[in-house]
N, C-alpha and C. Protein backbone atom coordinates (compact mmCIF):
# COMPACT_ATOMS: atom_id res chain seq x y z
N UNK A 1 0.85 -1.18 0.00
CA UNK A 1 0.00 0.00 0.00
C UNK A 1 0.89 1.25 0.00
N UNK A 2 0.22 2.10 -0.94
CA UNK A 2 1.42 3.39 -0.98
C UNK A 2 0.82 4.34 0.17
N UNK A 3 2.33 4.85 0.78
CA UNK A 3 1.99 5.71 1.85
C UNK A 3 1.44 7.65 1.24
N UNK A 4 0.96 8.10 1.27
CA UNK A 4 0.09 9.30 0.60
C UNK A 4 1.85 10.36 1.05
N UNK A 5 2.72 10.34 2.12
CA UNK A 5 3.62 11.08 2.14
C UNK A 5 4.94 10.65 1.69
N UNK A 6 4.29 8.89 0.56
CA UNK A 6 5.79 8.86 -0.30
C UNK A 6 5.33 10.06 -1.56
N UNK A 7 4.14 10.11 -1.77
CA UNK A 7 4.07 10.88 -3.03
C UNK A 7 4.51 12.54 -3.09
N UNK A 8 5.56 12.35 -4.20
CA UNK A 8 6.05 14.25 -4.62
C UNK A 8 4.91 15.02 -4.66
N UNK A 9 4.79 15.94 -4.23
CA UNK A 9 4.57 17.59 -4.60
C UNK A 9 4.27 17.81 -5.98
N UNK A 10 5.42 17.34 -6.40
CA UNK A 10 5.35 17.60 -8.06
C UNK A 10 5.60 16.22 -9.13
N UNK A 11 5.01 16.23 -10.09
CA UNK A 11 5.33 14.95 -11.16
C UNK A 11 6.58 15.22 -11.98
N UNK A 12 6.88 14.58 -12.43
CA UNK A 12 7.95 14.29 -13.42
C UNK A 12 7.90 15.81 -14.28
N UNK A 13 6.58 16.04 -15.51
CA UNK A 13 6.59 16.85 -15.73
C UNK A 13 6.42 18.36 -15.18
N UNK A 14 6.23 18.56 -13.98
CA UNK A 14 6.41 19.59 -13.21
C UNK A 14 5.11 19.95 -12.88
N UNK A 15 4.12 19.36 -13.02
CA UNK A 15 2.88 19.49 -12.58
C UNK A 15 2.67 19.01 -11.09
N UNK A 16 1.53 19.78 -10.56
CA UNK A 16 0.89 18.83 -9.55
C UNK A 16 0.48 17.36 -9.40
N UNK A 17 0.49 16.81 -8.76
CA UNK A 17 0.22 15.59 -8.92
C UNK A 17 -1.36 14.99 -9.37
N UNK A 18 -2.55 16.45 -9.18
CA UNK A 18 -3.69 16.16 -9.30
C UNK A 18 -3.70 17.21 -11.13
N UNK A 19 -2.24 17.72 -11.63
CA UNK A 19 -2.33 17.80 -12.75
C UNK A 19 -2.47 19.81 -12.78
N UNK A 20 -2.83 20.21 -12.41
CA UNK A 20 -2.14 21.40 -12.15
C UNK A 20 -1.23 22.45 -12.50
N UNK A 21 -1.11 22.92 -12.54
CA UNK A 21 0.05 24.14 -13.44
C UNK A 21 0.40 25.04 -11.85
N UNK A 22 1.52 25.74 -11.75
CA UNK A 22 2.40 26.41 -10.49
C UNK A 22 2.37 27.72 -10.89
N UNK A 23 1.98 28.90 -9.82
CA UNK A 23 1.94 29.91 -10.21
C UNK A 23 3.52 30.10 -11.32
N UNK A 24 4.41 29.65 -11.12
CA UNK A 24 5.58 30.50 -11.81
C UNK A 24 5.13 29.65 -13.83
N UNK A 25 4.33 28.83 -13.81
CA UNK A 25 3.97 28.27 -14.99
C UNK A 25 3.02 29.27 -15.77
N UNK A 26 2.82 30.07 -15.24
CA UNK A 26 1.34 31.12 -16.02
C UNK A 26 2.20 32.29 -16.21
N UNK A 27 2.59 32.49 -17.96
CA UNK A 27 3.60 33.84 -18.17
C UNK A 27 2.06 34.68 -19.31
N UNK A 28 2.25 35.56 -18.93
CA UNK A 28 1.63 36.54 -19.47
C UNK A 28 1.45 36.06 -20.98
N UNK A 29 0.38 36.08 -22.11
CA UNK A 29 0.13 35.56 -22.68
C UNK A 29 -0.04 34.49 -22.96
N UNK A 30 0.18 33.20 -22.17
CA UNK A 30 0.02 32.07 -22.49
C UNK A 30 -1.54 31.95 -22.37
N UNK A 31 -1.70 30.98 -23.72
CA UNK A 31 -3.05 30.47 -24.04
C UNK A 31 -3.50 28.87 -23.80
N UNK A 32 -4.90 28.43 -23.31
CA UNK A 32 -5.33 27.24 -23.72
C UNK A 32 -6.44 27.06 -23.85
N UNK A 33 -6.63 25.99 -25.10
CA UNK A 33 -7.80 26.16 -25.78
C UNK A 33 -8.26 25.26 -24.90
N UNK A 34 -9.28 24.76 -24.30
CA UNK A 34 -9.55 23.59 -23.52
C UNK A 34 -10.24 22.38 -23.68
N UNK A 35 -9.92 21.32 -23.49
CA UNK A 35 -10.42 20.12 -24.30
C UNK A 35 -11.90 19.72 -24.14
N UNK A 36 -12.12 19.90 -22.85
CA UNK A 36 -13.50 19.52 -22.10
C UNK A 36 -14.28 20.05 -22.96
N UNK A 37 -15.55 19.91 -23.42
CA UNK A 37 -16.78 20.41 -23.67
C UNK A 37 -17.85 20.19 -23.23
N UNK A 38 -18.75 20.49 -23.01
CA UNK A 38 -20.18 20.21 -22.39
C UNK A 38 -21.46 20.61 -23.07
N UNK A 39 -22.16 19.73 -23.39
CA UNK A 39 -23.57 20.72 -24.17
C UNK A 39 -24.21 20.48 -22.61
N UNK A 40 -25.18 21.66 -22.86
CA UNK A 40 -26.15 22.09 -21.79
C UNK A 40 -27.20 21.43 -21.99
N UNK A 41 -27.89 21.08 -20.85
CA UNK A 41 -29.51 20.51 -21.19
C UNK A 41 -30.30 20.64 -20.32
N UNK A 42 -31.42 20.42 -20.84
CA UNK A 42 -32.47 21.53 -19.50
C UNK A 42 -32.79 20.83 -18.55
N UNK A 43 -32.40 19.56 -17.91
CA UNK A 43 -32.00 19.60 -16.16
C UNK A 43 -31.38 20.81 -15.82
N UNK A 44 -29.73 20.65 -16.44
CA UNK A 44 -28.72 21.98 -15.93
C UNK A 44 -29.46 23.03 -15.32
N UNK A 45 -29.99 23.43 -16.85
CA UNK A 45 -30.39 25.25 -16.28
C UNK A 45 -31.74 24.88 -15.52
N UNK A 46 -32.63 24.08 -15.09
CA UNK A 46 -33.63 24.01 -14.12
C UNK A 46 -32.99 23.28 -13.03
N UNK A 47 -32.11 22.42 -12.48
CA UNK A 47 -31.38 22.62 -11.64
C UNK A 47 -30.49 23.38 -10.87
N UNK A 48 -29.88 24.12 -11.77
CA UNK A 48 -29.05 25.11 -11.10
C UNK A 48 -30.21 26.40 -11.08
N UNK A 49 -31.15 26.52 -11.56
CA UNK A 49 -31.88 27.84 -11.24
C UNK A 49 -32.89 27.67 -10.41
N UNK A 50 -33.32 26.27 -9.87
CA UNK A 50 -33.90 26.07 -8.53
C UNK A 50 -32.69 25.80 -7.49
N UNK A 51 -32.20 24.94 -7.62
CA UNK A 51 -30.67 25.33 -6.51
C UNK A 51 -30.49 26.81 -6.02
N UNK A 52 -30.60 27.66 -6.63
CA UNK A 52 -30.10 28.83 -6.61
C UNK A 52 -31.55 29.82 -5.69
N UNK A 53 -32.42 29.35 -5.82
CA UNK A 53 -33.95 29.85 -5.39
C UNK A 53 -34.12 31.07 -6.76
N UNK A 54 -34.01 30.76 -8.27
CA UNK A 54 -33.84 32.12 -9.03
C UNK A 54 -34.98 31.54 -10.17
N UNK A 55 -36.33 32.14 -9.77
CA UNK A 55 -37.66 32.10 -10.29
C UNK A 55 -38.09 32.27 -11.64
N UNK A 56 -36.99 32.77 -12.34
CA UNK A 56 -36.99 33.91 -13.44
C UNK A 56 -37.66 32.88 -14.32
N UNK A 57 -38.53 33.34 -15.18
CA UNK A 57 -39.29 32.54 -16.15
C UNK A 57 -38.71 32.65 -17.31
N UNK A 58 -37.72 33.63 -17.17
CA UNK A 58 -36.36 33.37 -18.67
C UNK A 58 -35.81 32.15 -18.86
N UNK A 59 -35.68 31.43 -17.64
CA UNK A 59 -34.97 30.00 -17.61
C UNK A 59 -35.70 28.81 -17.51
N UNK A 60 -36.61 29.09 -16.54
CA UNK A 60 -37.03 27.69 -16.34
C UNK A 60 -38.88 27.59 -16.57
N UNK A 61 -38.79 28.47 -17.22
CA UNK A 61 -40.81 28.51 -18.25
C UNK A 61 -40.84 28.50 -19.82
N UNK A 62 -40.92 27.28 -20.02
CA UNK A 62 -40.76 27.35 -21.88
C UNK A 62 -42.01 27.82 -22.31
N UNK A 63 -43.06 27.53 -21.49
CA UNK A 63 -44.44 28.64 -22.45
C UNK A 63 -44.15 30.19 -22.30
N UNK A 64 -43.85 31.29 -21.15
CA UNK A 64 -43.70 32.05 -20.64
C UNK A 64 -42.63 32.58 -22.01
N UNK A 65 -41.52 31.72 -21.97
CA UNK A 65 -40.21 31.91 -23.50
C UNK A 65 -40.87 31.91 -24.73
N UNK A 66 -41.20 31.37 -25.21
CA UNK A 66 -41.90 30.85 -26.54
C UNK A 66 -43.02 31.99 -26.78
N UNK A 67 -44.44 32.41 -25.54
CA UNK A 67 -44.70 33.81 -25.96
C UNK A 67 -44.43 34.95 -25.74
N UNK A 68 -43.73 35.35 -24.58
CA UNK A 68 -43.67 36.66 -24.17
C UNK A 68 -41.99 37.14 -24.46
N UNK A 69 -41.30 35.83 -25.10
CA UNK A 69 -39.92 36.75 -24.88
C UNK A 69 -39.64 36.71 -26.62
N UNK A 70 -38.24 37.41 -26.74
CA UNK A 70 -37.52 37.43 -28.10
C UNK A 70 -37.09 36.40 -28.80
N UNK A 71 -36.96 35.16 -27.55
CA UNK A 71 -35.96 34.34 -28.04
C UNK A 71 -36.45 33.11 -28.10
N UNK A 72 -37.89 33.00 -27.60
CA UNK A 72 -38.60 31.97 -28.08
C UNK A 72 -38.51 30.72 -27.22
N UNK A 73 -37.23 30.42 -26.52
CA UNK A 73 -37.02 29.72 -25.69
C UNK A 73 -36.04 29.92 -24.48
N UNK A 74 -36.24 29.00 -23.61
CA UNK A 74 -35.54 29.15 -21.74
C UNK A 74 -34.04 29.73 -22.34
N UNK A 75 -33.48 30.94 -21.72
CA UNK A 75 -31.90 31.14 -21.53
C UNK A 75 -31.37 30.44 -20.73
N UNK A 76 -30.40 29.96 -21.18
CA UNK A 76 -29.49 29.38 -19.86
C UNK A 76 -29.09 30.29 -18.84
N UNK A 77 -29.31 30.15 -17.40
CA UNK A 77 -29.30 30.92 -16.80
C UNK A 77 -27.89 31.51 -16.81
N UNK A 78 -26.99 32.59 -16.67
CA UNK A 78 -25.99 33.04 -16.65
C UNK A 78 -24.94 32.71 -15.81
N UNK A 79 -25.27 32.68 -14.64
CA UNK A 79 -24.41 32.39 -13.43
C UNK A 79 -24.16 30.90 -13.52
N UNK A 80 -25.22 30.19 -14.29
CA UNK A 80 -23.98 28.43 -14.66
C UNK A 80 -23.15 28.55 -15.41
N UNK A 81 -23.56 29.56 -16.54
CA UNK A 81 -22.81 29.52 -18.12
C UNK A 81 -20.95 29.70 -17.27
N UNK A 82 -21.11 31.01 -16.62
CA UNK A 82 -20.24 31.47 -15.69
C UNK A 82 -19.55 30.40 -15.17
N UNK A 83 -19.95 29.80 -14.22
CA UNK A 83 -19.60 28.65 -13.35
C UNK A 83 -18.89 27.41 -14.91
N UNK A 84 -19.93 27.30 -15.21
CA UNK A 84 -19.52 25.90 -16.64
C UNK A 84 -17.90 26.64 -17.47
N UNK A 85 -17.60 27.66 -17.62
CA UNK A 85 -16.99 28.31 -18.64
C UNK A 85 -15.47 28.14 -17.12
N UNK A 86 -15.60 28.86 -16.04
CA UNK A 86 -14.64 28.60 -15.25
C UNK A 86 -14.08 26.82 -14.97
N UNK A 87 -15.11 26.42 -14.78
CA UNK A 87 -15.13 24.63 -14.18
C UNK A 87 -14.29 23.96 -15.51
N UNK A 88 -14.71 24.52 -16.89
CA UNK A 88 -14.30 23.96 -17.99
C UNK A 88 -12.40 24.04 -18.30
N UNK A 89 -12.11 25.43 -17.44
CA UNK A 89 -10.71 25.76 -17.41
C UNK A 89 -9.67 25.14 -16.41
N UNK A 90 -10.17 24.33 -15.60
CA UNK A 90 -9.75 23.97 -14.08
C UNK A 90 -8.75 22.91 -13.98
N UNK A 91 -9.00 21.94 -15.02
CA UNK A 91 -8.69 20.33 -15.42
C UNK A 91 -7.01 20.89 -16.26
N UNK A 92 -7.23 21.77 -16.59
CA UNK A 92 -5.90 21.73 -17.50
C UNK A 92 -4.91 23.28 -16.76
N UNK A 93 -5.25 23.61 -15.94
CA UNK A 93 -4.87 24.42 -15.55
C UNK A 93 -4.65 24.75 -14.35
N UNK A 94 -5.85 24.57 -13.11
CA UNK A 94 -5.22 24.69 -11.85
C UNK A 94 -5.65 23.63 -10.83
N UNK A 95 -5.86 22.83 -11.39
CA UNK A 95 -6.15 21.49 -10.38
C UNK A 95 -5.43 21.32 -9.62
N UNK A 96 -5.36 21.79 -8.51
CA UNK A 96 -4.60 21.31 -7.10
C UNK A 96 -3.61 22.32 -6.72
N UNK A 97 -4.10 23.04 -7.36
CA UNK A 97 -2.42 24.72 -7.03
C UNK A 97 -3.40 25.70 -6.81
N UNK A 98 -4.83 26.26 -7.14
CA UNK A 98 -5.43 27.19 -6.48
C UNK A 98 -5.11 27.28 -4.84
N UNK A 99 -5.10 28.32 -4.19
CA UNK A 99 -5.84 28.33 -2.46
C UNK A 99 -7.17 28.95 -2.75
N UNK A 100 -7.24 30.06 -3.77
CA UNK A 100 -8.66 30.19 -3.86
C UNK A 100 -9.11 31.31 -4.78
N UNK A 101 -9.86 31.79 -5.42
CA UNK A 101 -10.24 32.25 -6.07
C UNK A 101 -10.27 33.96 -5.60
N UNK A 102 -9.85 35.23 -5.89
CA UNK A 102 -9.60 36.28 -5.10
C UNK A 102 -10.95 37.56 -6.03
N UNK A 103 -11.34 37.00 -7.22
CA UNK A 103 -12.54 37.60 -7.44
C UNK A 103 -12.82 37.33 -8.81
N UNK A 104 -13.78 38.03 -9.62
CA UNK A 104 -13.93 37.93 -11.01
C UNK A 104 -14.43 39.35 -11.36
N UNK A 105 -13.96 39.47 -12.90
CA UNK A 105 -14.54 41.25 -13.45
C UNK A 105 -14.60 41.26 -14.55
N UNK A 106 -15.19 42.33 -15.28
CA UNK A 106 -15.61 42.33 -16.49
C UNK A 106 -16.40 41.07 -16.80
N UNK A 107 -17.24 40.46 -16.52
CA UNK A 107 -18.12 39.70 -16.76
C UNK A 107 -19.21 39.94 -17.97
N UNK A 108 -19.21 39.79 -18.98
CA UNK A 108 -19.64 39.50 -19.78
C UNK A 108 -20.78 38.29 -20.56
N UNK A 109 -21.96 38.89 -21.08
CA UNK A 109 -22.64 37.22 -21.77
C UNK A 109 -23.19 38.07 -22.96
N UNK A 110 -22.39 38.40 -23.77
CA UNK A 110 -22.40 39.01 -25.25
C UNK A 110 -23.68 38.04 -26.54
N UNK A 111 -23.86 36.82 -25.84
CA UNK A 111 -24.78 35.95 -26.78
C UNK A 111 -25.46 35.28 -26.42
N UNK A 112 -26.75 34.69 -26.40
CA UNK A 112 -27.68 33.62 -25.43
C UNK A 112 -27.31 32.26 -25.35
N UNK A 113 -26.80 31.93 -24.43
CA UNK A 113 -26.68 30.32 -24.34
C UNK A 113 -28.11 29.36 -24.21
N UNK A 114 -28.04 28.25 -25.14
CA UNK A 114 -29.67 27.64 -24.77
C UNK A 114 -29.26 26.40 -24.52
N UNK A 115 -30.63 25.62 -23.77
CA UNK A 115 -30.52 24.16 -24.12
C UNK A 115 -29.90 23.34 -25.21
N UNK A 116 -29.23 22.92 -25.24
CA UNK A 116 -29.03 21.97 -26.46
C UNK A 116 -27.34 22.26 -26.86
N UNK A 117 -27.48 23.83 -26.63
CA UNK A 117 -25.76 24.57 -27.12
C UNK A 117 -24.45 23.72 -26.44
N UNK A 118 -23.55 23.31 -27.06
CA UNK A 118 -22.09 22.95 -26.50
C UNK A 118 -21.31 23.74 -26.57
N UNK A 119 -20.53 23.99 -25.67
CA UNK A 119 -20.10 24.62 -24.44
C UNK A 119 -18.28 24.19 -24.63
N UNK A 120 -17.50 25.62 -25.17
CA UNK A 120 -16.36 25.16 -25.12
C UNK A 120 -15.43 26.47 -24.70
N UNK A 121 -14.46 26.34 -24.14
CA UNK A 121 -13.79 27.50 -23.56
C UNK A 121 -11.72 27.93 -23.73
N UNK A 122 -11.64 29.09 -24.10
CA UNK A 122 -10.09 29.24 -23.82
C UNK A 122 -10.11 29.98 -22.67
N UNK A 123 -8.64 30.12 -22.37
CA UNK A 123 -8.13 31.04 -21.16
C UNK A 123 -7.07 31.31 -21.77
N UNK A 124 -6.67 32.71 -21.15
CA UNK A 124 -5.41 33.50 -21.66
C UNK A 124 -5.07 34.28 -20.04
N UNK A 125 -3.58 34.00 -20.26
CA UNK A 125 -3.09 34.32 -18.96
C UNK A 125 -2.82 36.54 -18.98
N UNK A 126 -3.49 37.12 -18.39
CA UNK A 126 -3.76 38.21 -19.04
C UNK A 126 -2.45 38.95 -17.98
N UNK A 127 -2.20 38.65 -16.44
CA UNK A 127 -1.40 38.95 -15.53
C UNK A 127 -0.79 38.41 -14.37
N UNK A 128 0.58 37.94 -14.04
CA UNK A 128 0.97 37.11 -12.78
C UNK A 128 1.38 38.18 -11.57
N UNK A 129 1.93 37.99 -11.19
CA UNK A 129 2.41 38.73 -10.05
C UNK A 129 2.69 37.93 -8.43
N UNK A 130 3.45 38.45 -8.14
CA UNK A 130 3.98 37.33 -6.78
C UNK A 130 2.99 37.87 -5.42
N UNK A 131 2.85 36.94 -4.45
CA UNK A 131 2.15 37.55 -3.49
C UNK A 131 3.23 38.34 -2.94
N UNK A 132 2.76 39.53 -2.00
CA UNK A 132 3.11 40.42 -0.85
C UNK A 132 3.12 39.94 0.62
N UNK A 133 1.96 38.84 0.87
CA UNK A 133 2.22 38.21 2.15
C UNK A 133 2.53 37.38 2.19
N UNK A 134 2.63 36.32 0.69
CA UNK A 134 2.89 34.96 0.88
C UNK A 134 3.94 34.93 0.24
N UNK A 135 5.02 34.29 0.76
CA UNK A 135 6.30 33.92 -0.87
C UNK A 135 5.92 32.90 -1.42
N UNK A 136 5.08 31.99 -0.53
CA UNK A 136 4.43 30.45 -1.43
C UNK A 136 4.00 30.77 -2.97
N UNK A 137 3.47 32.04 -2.60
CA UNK A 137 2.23 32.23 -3.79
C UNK A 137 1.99 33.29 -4.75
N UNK A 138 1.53 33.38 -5.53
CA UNK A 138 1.15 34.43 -6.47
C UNK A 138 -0.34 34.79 -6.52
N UNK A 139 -0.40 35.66 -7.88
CA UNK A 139 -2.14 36.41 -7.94
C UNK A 139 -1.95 36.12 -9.43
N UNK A 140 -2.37 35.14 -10.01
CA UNK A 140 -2.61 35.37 -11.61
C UNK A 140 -4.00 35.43 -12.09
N UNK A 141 -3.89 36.69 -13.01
CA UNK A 141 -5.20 36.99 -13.51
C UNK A 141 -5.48 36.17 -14.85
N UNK A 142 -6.41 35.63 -15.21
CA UNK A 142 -7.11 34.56 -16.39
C UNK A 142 -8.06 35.68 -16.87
N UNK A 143 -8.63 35.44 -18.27
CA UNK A 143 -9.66 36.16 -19.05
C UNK A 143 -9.90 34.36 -19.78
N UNK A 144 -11.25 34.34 -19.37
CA UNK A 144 -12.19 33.19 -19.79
C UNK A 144 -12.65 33.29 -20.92
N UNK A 145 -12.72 32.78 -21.88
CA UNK A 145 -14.02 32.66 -22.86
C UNK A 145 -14.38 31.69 -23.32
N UNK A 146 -16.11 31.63 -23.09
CA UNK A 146 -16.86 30.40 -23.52
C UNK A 146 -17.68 30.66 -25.03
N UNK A 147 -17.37 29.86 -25.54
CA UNK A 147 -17.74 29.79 -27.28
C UNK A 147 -18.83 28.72 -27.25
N UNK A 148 -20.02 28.96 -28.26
CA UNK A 148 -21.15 27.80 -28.61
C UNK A 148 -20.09 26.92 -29.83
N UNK A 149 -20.97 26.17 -30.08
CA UNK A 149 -21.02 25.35 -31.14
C UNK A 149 -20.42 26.13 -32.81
N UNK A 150 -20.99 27.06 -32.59
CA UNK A 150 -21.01 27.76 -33.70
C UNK A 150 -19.66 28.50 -34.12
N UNK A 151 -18.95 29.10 -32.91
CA UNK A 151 -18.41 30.28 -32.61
C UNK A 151 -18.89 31.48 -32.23
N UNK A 152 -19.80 31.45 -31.37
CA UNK A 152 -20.13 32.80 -31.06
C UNK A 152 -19.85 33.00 -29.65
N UNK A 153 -19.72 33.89 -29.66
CA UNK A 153 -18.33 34.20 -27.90
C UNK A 153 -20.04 33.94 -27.29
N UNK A 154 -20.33 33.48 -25.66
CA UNK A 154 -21.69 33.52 -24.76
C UNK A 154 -20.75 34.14 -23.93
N UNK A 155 -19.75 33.85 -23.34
CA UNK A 155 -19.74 34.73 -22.25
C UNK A 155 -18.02 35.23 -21.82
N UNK A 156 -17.65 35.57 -21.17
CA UNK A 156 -16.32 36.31 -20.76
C UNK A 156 -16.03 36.63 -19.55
N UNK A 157 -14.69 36.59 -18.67
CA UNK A 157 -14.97 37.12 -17.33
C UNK A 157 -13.15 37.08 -17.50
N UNK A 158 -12.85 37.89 -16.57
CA UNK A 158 -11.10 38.37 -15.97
C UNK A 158 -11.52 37.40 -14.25
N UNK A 159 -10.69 36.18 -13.83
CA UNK A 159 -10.88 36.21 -12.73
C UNK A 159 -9.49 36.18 -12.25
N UNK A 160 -9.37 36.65 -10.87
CA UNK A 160 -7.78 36.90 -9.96
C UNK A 160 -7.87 35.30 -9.54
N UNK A 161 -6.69 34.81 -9.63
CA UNK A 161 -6.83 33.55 -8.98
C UNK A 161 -5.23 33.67 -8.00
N UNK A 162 -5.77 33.07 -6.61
CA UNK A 162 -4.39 32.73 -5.80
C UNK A 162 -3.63 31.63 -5.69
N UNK A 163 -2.35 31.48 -6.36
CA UNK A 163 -2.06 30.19 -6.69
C UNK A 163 -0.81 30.15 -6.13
N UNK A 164 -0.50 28.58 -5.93
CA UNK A 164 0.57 27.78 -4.56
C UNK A 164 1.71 28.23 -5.99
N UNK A 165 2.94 28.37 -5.94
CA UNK A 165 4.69 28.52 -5.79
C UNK A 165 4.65 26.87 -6.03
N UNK A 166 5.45 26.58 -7.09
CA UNK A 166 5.82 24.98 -7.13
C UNK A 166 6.98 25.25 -5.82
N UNK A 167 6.79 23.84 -5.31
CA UNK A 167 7.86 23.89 -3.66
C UNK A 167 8.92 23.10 -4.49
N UNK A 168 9.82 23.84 -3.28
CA UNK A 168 11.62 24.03 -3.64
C UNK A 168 12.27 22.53 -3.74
């Protein structure tokens, strides 16, 4: 049985062991397109918009969509698209080196996400910087974007993320 404190810090290729990237790995411009995709389907957005207690008949009333709105049918609610577009960046990028997330801005949803749409995302490393209280750690800023099927940008966000120093 393997003991959990024979295992490195770091892998061979310099990753975390849960796959991860080290703050000193995120240089200003670096890009990734991300492999994951997800189409949406209307559990999602009626799950996450009752989870949430968020009533709105934009999301989760297809008669209410179909006559009274523009678009004929439920929007995906925003704050998953959000959540799905971050979650989608995580696997190739900071799995196991976050401490935690320090905010998000410029938030953006430039196009309607619907039922049915697949769901694909880049990140671009927009700013690093070392922490001030921590030497472990840094502040790197990400700019998200989630693309449909089609190519049409749905949504955008700048988030600060606080990330672990590969150890010495």
């Amino acid at each position: 049985m393997m003991d959990v404190n024979d295992i490195s810090p770091v892998d061979a290729d310099g990753r975390h062991p849960r796959g991860g990237l080290w703050f000193e790995d995120f240089t200003v411009g670096r890009s990734f397109a991300h492999r994951l995709t997800r189409t949406v389907t209307q559990a999602d957005n009626m799950l996450f918009s009752n989870m949430t207690l968020n009533p709105q008949p934009l999301h989760i009333d297809a008669h209410f969509c179909a006559t009274e709105t523009e678009w004929g049918r439920p929007l995906v609610n925003s704050l998953f698209t959000l959540g799905l577009m971050i979650g989608i960046s995580v696997n190739d990028t900071t799995m196991g080196t976050t401490i935690g997330n320090l905010g998000m801005t410029d938030v953006r949803f430039p196009a309607p996400l619907f039922e049915g749409d697949t769901v694909r995302v880049t990140t671009e490393v927009a700013a690093a910087r070392g922490s001030k209280s921590r030497p472990d750690a840094g502040v790197v800023d990400f700019i998200h974007r989630a693309w449909k099927q089609d190519g049409t940008l749905v949504a955008e966000c700048r988030r600060q993320a606080f990330m672990r120093r590969r150890p010495a």
